[in-house]
N, C-alpha and C. Protein backbone atom coordinates (compact mmCIF):
# COMPACT_ATOMS: atom_id res chain seq x y z
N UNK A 1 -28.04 139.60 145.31
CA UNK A 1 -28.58 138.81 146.41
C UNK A 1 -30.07 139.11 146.56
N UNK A 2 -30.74 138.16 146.66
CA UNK A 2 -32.28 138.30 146.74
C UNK A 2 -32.66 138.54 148.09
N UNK A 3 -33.82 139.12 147.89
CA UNK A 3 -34.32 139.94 149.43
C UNK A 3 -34.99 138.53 150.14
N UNK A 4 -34.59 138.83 151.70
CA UNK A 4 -35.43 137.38 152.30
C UNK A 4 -35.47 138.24 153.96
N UNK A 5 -36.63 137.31 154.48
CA UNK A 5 -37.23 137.93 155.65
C UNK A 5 -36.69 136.76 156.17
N UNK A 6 -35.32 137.43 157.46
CA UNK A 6 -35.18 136.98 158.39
C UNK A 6 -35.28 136.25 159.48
N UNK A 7 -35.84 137.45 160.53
CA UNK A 7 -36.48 137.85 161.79
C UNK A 7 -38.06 137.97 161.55
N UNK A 8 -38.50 136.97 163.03
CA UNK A 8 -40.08 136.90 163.57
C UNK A 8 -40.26 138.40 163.26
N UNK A 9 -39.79 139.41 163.59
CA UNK A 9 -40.06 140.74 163.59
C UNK A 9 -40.27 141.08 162.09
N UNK A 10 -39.54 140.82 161.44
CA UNK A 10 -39.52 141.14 159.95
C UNK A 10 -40.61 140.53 159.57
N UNK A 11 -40.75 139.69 159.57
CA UNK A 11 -42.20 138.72 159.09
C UNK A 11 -43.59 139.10 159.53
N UNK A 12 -43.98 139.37 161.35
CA UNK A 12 -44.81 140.68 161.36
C UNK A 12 -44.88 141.42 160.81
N UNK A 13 -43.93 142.15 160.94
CA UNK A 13 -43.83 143.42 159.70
C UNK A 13 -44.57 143.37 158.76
N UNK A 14 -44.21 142.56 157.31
CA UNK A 14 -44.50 142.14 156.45
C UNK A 14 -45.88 141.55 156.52
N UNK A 15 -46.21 140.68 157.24
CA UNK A 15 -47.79 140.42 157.21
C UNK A 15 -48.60 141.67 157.71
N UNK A 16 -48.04 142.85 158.40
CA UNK A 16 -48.64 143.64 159.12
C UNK A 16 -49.25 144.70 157.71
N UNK A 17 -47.65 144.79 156.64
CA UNK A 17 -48.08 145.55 155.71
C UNK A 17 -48.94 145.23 154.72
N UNK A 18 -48.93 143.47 154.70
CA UNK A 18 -50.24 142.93 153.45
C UNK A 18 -51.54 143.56 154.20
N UNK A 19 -51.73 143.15 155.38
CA UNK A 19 -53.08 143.25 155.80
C UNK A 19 -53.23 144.92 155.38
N UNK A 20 -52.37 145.60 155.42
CA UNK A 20 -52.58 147.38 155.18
C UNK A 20 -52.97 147.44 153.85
N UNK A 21 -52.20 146.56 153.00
CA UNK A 21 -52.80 146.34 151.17
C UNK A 21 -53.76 145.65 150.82
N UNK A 22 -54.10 144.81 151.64
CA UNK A 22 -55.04 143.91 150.85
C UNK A 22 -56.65 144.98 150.50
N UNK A 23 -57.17 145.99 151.32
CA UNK A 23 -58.27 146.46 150.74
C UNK A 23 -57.59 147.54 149.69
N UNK A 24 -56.64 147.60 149.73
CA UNK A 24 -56.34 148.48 148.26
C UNK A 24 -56.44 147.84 146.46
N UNK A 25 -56.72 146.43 146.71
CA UNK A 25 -56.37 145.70 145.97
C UNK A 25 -58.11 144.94 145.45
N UNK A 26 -58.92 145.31 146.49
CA UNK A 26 -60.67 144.73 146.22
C UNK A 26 -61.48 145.56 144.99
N UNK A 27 -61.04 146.34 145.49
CA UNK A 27 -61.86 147.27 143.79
C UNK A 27 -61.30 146.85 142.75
N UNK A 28 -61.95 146.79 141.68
CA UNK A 28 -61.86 146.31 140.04
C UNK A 28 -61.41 147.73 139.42
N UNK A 29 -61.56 148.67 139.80
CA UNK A 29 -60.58 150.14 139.08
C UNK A 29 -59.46 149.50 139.56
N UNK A 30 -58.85 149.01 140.51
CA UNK A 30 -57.28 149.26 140.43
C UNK A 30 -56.21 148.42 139.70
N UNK A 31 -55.46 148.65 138.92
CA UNK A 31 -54.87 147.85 137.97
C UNK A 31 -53.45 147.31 138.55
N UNK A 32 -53.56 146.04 137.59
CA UNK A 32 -52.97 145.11 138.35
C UNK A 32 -51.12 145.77 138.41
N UNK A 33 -50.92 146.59 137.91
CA UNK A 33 -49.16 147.06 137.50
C UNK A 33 -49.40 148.50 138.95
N UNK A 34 -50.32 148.32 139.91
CA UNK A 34 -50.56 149.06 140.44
C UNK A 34 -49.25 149.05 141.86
N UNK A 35 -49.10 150.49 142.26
CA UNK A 35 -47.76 150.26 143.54
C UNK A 35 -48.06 149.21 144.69
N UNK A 36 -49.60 149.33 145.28
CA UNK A 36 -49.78 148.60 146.09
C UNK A 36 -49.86 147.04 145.85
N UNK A 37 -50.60 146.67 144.36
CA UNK A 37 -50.57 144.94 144.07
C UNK A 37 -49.16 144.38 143.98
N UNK A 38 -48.26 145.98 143.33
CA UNK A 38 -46.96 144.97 143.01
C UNK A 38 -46.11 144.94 144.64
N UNK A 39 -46.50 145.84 145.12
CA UNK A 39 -45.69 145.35 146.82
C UNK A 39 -46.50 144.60 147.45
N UNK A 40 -47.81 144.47 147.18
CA UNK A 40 -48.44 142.91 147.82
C UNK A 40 -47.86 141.84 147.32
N UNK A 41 -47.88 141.72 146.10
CA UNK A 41 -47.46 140.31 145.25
C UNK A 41 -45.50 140.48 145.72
N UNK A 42 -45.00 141.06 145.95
CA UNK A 42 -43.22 141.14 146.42
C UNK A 42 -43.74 140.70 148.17
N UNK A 43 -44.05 141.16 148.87
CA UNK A 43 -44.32 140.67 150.21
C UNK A 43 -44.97 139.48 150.26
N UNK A 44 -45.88 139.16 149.82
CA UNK A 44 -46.42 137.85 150.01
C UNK A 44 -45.47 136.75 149.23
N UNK A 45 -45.02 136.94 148.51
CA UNK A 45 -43.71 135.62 148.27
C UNK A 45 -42.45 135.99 148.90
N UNK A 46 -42.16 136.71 149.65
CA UNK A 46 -41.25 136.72 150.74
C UNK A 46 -41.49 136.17 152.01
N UNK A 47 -42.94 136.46 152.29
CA UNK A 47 -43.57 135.87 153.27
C UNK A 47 -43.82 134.54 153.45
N UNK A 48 -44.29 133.86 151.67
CA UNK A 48 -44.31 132.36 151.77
C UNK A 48 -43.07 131.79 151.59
N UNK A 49 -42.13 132.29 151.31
CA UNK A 49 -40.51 131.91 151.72
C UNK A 49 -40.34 131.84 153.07
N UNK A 50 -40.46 132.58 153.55
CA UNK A 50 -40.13 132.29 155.23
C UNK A 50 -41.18 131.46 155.61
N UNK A 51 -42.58 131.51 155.61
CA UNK A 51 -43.27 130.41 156.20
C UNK A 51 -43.00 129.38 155.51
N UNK A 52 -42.41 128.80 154.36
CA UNK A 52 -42.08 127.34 154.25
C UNK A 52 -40.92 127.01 154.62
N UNK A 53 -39.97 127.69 155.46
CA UNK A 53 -38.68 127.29 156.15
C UNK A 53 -39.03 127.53 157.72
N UNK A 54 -40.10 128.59 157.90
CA UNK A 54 -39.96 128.49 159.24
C UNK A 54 -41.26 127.51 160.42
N UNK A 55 -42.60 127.84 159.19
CA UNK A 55 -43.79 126.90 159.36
C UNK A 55 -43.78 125.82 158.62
N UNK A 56 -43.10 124.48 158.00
CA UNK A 56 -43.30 123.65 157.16
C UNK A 56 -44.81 123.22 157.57
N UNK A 57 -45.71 122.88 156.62
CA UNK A 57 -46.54 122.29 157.09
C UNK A 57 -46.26 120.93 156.42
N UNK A 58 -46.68 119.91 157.66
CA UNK A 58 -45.93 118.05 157.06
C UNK A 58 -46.90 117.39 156.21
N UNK A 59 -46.56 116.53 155.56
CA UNK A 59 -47.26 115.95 154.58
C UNK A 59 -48.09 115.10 156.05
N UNK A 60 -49.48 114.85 155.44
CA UNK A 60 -51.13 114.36 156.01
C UNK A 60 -50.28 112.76 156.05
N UNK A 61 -51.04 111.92 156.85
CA UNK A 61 -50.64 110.51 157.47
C UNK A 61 -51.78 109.98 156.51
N UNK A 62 -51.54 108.93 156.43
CA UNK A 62 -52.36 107.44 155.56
C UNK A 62 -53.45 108.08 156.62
N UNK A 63 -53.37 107.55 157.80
CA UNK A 63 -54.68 107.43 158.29
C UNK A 63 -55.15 109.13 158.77
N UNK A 64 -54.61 109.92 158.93
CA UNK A 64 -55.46 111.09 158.86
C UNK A 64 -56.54 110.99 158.08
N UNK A 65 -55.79 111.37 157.05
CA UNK A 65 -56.56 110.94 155.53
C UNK A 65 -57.84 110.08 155.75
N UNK A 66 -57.44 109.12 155.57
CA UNK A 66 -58.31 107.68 155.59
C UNK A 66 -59.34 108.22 156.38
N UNK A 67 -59.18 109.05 157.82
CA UNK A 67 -60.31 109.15 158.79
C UNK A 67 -60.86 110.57 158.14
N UNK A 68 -60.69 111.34 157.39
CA UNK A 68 -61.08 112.74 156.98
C UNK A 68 -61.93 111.78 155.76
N UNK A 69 -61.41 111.20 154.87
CA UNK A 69 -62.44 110.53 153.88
C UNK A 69 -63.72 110.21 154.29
N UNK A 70 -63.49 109.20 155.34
CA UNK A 70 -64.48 108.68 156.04
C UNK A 70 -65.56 109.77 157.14
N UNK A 71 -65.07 110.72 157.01
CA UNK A 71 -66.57 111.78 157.18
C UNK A 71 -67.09 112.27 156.46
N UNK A 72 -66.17 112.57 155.16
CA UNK A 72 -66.63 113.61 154.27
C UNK A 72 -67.32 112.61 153.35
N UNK A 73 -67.48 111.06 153.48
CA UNK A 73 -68.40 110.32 152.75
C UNK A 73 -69.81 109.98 153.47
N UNK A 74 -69.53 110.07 155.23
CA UNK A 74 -70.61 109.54 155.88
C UNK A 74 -70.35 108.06 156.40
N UNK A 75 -69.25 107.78 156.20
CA UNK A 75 -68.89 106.08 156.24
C UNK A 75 -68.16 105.75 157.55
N UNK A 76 -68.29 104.75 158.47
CA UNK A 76 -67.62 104.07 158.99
C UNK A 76 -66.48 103.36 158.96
N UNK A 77 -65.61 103.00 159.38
CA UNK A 77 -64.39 102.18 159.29
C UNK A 77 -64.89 100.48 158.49
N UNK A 78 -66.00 100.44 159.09
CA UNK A 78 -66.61 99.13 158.12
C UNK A 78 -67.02 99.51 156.94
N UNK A 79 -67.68 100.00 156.88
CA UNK A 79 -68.08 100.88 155.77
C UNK A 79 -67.18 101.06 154.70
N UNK A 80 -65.91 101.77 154.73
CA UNK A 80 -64.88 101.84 153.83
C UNK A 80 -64.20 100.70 153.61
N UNK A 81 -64.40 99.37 154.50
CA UNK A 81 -63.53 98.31 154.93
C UNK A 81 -64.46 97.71 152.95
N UNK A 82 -65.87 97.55 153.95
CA UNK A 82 -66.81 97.08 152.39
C UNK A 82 -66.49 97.47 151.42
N UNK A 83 -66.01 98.97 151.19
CA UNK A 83 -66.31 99.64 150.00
C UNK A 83 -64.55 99.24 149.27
N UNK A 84 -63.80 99.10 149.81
CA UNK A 84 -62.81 98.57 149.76
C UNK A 84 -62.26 97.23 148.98
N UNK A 85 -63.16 96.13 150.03
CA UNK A 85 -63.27 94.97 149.96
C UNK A 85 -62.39 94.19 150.39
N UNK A 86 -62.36 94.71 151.47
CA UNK A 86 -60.99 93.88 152.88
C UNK A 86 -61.93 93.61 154.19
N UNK A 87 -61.33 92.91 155.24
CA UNK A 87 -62.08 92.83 156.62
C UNK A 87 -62.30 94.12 157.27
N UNK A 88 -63.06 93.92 158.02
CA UNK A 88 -63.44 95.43 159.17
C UNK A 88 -61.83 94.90 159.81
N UNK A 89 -61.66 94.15 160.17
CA UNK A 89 -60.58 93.74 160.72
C UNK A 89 -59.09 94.16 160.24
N UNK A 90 -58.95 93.97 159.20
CA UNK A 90 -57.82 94.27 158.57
C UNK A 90 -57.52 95.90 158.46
N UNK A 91 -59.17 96.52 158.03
CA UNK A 91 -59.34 97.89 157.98
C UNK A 91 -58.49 98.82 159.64
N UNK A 92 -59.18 97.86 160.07
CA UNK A 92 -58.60 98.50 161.63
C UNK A 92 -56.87 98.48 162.32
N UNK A 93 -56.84 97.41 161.69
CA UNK A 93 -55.07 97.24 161.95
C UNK A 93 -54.72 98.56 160.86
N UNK A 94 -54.59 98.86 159.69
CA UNK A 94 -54.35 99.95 159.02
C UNK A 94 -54.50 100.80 159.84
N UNK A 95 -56.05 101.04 160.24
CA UNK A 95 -56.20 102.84 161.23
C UNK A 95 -55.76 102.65 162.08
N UNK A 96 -54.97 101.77 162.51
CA UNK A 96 -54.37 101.86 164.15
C UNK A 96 -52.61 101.73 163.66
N UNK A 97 -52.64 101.53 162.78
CA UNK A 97 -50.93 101.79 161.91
C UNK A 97 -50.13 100.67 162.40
N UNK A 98 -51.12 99.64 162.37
CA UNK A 98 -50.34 97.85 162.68
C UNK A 98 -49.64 97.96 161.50
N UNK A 99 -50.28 97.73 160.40
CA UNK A 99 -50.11 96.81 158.94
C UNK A 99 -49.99 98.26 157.96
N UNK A 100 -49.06 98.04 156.96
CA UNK A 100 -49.45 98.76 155.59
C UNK A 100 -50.45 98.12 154.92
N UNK A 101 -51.04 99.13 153.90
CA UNK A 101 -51.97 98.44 152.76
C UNK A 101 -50.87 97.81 151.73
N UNK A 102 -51.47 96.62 151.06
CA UNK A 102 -50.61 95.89 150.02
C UNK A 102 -50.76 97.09 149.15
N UNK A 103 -49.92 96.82 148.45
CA UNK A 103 -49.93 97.31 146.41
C UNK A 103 -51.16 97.26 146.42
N UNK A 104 -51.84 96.32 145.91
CA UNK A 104 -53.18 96.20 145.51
C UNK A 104 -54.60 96.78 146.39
N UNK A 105 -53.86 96.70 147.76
CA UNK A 105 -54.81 97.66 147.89
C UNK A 105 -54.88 99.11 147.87
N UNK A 106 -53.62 99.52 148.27
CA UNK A 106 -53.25 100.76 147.87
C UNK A 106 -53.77 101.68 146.98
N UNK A 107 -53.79 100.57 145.36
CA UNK A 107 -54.71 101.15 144.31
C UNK A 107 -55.86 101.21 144.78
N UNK A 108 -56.71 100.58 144.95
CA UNK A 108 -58.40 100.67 145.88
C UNK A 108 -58.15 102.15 146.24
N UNK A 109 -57.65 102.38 147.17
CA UNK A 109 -57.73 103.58 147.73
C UNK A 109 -57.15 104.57 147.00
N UNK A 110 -56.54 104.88 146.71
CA UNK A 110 -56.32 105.87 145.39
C UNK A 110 -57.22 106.04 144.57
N UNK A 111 -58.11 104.87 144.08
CA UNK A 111 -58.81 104.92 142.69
C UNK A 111 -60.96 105.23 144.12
N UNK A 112 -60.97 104.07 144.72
CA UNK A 112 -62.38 104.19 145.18
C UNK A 112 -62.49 105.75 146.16
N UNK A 113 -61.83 106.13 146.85
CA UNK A 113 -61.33 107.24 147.61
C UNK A 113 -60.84 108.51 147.15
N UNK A 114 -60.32 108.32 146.01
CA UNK A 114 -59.13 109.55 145.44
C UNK A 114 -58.71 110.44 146.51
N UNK A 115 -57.62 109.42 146.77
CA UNK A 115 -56.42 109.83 147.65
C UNK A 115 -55.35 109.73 147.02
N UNK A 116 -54.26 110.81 147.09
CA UNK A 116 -53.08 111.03 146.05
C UNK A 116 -52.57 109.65 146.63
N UNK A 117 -51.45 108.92 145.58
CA UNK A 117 -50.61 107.84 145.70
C UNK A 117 -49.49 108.19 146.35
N UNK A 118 -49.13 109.45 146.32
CA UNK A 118 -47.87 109.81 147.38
C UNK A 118 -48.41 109.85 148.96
N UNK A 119 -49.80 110.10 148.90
CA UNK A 119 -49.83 109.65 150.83
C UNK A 119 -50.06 108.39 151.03
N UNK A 120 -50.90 107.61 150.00
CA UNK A 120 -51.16 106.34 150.38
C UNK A 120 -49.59 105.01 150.76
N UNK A 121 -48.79 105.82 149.90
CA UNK A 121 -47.95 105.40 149.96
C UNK A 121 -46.50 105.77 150.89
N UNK A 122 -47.05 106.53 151.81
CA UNK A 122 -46.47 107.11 152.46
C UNK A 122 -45.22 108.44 152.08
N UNK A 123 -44.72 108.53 150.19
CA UNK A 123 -43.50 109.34 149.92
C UNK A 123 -43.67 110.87 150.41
């Protein structure tokens, strides 16, 4: 039976003891078959076992996305609407989660944006 962290308590624990390893692990003398890396590397995938059953983090929304693009380019909702090549109008029913994007546009945004096809597409 494989070891798994429980209890909120157990999981403190366990993050309590990485944070105790992690400066054992910054120097370049210490080798990697070392006691402390190999009980860091055993706690920290016990740890990301329990945080992906107990913290899921959810897959990002079309329009999260869409609005995180649109800063990290400098662009407006028109702006991407242009770069696109749909209405400001149409653009806006999307960010307000009226309408899906067609197929075809879908690709646009995947390909002008590089946004994975599994969010654009909602899977």
């Amino acid at each position: 039976m494989a070891a798994k962290i429980k209890t909120e308590k157990e999981y403190e624990a366990a993050m309590n003891r990485i944070n105790e390893l992690l400066p054992y692990t910054w120097e370049d003398s210490i080798s990697e078959d070392s006691a402390e890396n190999i009980e860091l590397s055993l706690l920290s995938e016990l740890v990301a076992d329990y945080e992906d059953e107990h913290y899921p983090i959810e897959k990002p929304s079309l329009i999260s996305v869409l609005r995180l693009r649109m800063y990290e380019m400098g662009l407006s909702q028109k702006g991407i609407a242009e770069l696109l090549g749909i209405s400001a109008p149409r653009m806006s029913e999307i960010m307000h989660g009226k309408i899906e994007p067609s197929l075809s546009l879908a690709r646009k945004i995947c390909i002008k944006l590089n946004i994975a096809p599994d969010v654009v597409l909602g899977l």
